[in-house]
N, C-alpha and C. Protein backbone atom coordinates (compact mmCIF):
# COMPACT_ATOMS: atom_id res chain seq x y z
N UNK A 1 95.41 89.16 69.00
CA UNK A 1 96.08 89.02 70.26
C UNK A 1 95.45 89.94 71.30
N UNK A 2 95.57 89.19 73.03
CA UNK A 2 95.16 90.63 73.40
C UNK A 2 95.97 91.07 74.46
N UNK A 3 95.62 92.41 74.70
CA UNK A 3 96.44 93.25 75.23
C UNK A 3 96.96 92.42 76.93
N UNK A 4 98.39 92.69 77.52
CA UNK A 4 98.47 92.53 78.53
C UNK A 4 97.50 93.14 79.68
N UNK A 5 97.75 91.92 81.07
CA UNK A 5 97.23 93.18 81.54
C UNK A 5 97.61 94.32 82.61
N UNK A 6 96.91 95.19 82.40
CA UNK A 6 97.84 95.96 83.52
C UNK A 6 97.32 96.54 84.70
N UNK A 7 98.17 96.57 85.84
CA UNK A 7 97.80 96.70 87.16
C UNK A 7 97.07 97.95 87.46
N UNK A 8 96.52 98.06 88.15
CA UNK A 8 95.49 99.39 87.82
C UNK A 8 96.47 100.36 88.95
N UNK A 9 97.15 99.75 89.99
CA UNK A 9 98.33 100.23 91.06
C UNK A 9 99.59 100.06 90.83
N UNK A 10 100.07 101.25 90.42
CA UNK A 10 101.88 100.77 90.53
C UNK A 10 102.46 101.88 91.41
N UNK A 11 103.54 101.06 91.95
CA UNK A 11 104.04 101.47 93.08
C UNK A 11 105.50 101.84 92.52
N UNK A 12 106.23 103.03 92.33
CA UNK A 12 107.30 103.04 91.54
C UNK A 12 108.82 102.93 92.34
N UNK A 13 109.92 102.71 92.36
CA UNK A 13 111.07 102.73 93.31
C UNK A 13 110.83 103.90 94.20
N UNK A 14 111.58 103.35 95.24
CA UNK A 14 112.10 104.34 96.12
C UNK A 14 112.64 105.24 96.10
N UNK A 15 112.38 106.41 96.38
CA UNK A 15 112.92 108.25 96.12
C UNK A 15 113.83 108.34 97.47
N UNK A 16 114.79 108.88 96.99
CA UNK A 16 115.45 109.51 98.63
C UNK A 16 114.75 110.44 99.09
N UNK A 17 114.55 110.90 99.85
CA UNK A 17 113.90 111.85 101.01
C UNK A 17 114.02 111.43 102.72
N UNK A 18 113.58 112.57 103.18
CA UNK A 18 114.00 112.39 104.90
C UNK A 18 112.07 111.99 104.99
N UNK A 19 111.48 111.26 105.25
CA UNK A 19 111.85 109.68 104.94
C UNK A 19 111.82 109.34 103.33
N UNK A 20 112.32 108.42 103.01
CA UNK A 20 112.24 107.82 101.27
C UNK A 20 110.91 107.35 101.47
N UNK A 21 110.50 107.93 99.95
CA UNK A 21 109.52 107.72 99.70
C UNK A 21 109.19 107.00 98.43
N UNK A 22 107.79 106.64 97.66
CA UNK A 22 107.61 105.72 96.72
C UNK A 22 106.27 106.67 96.00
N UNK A 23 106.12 106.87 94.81
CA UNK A 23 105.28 107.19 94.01
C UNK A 23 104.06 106.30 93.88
N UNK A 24 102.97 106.37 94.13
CA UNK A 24 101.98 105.42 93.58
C UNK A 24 101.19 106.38 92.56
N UNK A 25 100.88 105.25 91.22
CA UNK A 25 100.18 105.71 90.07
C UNK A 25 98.83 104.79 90.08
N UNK A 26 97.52 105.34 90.03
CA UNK A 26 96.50 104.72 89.93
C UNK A 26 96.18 104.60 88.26
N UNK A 27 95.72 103.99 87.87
CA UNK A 27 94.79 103.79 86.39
C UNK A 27 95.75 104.86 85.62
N UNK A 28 97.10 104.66 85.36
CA UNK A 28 97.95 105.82 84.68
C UNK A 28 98.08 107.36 85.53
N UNK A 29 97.70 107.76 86.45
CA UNK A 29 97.68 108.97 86.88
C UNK A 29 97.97 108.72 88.43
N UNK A 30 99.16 109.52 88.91
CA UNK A 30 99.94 110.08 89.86
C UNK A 30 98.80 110.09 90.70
N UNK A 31 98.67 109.74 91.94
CA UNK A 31 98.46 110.08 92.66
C UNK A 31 98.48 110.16 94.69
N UNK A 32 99.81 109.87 94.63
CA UNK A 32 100.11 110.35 95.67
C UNK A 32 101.45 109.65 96.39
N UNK A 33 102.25 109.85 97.34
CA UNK A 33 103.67 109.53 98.38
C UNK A 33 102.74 108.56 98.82
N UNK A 34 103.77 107.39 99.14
CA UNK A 34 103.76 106.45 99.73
C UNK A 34 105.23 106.18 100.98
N UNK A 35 105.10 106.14 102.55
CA UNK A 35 105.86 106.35 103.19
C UNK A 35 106.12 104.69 103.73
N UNK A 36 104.81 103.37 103.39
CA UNK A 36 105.13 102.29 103.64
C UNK A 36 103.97 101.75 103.11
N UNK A 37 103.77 100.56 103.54
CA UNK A 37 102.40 99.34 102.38
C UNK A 37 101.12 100.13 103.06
N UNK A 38 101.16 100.64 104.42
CA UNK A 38 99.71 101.10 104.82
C UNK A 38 99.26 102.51 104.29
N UNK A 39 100.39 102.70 103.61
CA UNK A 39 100.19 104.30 102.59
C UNK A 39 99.68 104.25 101.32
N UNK A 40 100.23 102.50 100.79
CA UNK A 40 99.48 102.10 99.53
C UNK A 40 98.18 101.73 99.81
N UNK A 41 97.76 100.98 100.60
CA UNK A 41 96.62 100.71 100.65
C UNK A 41 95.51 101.57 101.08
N UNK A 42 96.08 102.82 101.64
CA UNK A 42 95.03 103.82 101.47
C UNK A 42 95.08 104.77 100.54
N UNK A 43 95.53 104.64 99.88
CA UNK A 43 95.48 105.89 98.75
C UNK A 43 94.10 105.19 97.82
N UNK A 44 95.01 103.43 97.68
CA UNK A 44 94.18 102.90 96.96
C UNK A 44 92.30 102.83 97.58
N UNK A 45 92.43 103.18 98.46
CA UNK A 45 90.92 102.84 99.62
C UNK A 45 90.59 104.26 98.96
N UNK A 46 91.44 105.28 99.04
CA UNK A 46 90.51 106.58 99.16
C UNK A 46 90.44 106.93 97.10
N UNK A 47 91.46 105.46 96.36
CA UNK A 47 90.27 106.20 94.83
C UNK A 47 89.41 105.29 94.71
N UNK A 48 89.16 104.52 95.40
CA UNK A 48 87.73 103.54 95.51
C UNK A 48 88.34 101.90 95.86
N UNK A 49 88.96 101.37 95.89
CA UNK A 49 89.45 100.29 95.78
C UNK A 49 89.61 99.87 97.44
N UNK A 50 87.91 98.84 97.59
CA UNK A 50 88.08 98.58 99.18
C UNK A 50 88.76 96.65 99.28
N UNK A 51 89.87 96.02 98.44
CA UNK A 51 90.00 95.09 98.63
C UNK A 51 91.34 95.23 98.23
N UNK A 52 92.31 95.53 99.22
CA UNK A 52 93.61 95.55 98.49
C UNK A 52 94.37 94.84 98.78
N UNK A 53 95.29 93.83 97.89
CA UNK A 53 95.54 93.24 98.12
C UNK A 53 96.82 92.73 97.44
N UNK A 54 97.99 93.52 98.40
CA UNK A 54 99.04 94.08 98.03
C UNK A 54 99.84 92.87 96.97
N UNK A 55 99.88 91.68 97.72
CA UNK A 55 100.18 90.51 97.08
C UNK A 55 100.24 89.87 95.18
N UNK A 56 99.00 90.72 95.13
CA UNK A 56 98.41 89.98 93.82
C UNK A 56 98.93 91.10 92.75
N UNK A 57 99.73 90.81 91.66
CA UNK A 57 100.06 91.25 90.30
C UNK A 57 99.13 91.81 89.72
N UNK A 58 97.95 91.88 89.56
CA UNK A 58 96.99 91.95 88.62
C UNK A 58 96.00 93.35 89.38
N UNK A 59 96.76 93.28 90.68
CA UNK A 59 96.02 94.48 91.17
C UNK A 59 97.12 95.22 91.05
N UNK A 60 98.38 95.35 91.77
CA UNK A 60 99.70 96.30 92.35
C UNK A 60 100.80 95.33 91.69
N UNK A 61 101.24 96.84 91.11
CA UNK A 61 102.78 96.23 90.14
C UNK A 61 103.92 97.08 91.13
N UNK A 62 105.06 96.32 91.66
CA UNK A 62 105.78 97.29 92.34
C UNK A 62 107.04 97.24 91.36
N UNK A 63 107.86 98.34 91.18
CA UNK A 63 108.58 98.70 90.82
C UNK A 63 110.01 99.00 91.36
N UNK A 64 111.04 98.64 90.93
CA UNK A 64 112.43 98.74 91.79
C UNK A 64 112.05 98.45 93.49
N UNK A 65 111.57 97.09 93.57
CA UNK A 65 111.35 96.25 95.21
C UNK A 65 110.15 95.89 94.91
N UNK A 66 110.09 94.77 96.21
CA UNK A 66 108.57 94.38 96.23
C UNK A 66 108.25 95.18 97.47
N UNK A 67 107.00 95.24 98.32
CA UNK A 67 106.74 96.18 99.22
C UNK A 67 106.87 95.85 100.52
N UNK A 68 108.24 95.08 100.45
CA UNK A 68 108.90 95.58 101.78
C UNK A 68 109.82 96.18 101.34
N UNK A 69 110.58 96.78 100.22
CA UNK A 69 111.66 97.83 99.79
C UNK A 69 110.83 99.05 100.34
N UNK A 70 111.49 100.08 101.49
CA UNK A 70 111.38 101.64 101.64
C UNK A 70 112.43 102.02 101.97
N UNK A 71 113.66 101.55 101.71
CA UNK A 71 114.77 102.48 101.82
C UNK A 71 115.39 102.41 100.70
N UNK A 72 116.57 103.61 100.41
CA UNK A 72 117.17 103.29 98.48
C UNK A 72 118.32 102.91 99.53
């Protein structure tokens, strides 16, 4: 059998904070606040990833919302 696959971007629920914020995890590892979709797509730009494309499963898994959820 083979393995699922998995999104190399996950975007995790919404955190309360003054503003709520969202965790993004690259390739298993943390790396950085997300304050809306143009926060995901540059994090993802700045660990190399110049085609993002928030839409597609196979790139970005979102977690508790899809990415228009930024408020809890």
């Amino acid at each position: 059998m083979s393995e699922p696959v998995v999104a190399p971007v996950i975007v995790f629920g919404v955190m309360p904070g003054d503003p709520p914020f969202r965790i993004v995890q690259i390739n298993g590892d943390p790396v950085g606040v997300a304050y809306d979709m143009v926060d995901v797509i540059r994090i993802a730009d700045q660990a190399g990833f110049k085609h993002v494309d928030l839409d597609d499963p196979a790139f970005v898994r979102w977690l508790g919302g899809g990415k228009y959820r930024w408020t809890v």
